[in-house]
N, C-alpha and C. Protein backbone atom coordinates (compact mmCIF):
# COMPACT_ATOMS: atom_id res chain seq x y z
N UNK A 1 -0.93 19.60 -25.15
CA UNK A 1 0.04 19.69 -24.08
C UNK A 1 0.27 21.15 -23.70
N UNK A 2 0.18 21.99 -24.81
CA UNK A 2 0.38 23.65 -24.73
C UNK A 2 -0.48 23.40 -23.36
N UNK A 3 -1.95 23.23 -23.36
CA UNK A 3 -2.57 23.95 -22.71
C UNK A 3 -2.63 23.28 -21.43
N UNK A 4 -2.21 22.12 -21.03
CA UNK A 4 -1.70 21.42 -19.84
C UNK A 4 -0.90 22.29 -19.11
N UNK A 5 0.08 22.68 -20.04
CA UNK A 5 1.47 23.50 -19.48
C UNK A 5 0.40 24.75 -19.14
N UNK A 6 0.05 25.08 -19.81
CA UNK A 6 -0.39 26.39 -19.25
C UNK A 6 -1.78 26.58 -17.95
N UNK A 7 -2.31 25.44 -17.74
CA UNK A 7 -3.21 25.04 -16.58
C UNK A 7 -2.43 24.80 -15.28
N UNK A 8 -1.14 23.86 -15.75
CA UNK A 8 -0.07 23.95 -14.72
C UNK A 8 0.13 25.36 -14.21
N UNK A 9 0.81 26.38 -15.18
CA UNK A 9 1.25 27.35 -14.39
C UNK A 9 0.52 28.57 -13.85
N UNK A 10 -0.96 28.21 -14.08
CA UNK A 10 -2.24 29.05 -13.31
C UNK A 10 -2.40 27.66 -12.00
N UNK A 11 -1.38 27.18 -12.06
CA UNK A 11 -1.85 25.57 -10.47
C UNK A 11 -2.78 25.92 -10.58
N UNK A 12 -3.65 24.96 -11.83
CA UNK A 12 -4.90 24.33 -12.22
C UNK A 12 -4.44 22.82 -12.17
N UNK A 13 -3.87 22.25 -11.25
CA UNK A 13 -3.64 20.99 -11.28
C UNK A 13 -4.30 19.84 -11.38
N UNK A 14 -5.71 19.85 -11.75
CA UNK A 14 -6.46 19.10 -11.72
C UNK A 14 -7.09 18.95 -13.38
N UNK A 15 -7.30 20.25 -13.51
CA UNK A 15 -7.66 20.51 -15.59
C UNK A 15 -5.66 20.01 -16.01
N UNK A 16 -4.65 20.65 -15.48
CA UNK A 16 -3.62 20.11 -15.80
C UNK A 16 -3.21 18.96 -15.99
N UNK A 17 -3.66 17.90 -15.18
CA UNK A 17 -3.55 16.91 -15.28
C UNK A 17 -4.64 15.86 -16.39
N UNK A 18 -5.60 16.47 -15.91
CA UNK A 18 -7.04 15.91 -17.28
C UNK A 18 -6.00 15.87 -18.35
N UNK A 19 -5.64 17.28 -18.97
CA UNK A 19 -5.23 17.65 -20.19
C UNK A 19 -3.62 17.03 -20.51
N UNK A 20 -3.21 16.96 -20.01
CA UNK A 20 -1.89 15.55 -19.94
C UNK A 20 -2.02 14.59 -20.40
N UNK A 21 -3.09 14.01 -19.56
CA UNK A 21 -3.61 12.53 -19.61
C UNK A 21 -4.58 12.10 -21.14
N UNK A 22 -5.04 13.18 -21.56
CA UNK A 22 -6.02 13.22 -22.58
C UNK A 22 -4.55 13.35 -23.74
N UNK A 23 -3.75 13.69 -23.73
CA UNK A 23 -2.58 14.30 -24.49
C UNK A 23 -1.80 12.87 -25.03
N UNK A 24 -1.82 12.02 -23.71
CA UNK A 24 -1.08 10.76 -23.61
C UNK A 24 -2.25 9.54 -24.72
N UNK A 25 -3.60 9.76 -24.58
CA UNK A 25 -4.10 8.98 -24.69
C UNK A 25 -4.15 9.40 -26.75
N UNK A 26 -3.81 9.85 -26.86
CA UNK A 26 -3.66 10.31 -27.97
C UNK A 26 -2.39 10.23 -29.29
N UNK A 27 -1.67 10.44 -27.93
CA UNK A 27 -0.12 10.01 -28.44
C UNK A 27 0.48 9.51 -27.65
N UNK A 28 0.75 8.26 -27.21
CA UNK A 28 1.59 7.67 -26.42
C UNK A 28 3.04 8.70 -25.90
N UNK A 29 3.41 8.45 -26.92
CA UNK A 29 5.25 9.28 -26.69
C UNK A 29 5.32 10.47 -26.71
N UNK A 30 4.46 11.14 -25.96
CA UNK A 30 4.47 12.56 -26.01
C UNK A 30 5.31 12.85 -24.67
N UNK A 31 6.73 13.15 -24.96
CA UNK A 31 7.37 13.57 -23.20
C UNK A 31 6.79 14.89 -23.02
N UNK A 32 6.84 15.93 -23.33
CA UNK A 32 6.17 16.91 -22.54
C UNK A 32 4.83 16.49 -21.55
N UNK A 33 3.85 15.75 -22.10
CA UNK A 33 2.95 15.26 -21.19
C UNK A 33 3.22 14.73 -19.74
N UNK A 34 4.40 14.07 -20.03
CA UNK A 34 4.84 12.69 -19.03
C UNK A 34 5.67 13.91 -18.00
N UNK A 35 6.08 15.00 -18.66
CA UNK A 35 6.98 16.14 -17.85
C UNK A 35 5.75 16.83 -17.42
N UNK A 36 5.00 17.31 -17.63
CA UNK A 36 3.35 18.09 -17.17
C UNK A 36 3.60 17.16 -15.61
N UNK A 37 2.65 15.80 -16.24
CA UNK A 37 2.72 15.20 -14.90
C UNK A 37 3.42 14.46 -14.01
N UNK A 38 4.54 14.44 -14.25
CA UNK A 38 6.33 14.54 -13.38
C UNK A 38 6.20 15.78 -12.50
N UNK A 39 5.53 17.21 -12.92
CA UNK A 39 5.66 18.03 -12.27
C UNK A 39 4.41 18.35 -11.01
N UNK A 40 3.64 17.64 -11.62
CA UNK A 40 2.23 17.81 -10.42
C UNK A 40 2.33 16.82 -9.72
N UNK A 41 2.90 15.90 -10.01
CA UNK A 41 3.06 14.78 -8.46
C UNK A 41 3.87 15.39 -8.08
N UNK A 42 5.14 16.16 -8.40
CA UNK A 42 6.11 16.46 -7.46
C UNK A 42 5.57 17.20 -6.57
N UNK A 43 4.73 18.37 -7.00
CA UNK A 43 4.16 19.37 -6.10
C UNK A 43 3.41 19.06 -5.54
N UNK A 44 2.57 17.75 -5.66
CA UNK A 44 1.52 16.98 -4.45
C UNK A 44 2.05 16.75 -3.61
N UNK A 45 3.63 16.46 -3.70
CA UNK A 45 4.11 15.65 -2.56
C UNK A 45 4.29 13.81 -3.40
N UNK A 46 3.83 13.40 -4.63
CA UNK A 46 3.56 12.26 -4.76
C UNK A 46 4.83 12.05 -5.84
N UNK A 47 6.09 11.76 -4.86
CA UNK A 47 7.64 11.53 -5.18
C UNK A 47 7.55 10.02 -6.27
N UNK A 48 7.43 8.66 -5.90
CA UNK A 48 7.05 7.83 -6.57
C UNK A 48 6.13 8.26 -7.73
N UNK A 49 5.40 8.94 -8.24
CA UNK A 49 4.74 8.86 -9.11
C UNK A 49 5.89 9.61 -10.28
N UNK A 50 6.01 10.69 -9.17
CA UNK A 50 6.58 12.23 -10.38
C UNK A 50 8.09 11.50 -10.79
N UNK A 51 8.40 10.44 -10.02
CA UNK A 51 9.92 9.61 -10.78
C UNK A 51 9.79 9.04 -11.99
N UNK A 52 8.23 8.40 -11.64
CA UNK A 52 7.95 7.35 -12.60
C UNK A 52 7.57 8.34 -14.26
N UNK A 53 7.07 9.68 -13.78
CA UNK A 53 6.34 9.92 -15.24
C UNK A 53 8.00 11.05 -15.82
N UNK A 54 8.52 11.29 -14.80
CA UNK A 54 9.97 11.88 -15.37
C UNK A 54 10.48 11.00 -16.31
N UNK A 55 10.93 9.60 -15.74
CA UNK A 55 11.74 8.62 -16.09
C UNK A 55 10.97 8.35 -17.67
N UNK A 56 9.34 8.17 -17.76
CA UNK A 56 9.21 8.09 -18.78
C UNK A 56 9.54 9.21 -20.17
N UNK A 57 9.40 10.79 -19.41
CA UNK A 57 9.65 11.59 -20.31
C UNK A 57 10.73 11.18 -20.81
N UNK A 58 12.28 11.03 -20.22
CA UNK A 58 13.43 10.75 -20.79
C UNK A 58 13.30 9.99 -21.31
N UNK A 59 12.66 8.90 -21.20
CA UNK A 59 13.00 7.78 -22.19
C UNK A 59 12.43 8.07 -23.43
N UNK A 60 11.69 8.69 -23.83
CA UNK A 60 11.23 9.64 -24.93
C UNK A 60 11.76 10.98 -25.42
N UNK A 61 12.98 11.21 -24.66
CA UNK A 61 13.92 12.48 -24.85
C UNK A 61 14.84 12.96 -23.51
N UNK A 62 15.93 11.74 -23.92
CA UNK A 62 17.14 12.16 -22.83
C UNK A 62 17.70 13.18 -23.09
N UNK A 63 17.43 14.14 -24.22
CA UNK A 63 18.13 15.45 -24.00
C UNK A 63 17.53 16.61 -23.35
N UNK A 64 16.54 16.14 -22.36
CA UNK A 64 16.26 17.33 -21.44
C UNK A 64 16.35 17.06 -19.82
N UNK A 65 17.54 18.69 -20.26
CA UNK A 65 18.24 18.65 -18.76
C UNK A 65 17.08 19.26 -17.79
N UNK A 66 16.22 19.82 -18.38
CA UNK A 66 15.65 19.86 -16.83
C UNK A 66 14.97 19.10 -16.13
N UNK A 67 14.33 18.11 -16.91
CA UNK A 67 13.73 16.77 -16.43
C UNK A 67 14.81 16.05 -15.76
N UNK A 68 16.07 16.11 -16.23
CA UNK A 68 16.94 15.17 -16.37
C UNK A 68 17.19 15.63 -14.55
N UNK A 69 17.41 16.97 -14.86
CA UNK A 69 17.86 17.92 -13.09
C UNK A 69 16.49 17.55 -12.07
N UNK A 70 15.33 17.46 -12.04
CA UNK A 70 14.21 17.15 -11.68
C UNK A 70 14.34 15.65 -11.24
N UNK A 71 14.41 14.94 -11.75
CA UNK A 71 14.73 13.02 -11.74
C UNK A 71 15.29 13.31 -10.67
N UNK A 72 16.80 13.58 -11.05
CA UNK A 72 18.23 13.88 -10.04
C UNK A 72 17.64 14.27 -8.78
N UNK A 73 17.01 14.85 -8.50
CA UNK A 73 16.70 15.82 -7.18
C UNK A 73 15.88 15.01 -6.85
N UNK A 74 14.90 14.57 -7.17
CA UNK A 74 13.69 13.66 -6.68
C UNK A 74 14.45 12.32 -6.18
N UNK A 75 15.57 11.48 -6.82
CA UNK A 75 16.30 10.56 -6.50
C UNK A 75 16.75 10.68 -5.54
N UNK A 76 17.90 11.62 -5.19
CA UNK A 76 18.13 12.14 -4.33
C UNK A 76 17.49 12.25 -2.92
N UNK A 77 16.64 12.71 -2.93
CA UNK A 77 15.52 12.92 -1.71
C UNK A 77 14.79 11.23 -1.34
N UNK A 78 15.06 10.46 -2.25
CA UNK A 78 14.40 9.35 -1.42
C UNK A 78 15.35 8.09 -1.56
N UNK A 79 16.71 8.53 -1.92
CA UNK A 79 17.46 7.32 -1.74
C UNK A 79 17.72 6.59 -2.76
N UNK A 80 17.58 6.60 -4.04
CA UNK A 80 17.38 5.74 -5.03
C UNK A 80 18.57 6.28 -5.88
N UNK A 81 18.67 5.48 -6.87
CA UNK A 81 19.35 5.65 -7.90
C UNK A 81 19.72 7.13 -8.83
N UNK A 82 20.41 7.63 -9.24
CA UNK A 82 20.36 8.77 -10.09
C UNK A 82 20.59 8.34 -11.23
């Protein structure tokens, strides 16, 4: 996941996402992964997705507020639930 995060923030979004997904397949309950790619749909533009992989991070660790602030804002913008 280190190196997801860190493909993310060279927006290598495409090795970022590989390396997420390879992260997940490995360990199911890994929220940082599910937050990796919460954050590259958001920046695609792909709102439905980046809810769905937020929502999963929390459910694997409701104590992070910035996912938690991320959800919120994404909800927000399309009408839905917070």
């Amino acid at each position: 996941v280190g190196e997801a995060q860190a493909a993310f923030a060279r927006n290598k979004f495409v090795e970022a996402r590989a390396l997420a997904e390879q992260a997940l397949r490995v360990y199911r309950r890994n929220d940082k992964a599910y937050e990796v790619l919460g954050d590259i749909f958001r920046l695609q533009g792909k709102t439905d997705e980046a809810i769905n992989m937020y929502s999963m991070s929390l459910q694997l660790n409701p104590r992070n507020p910035v996912v938690m602030q991320r959800l919120e804002r994404l909800s927000r913008m399309t009408g839905g639930p917070t």
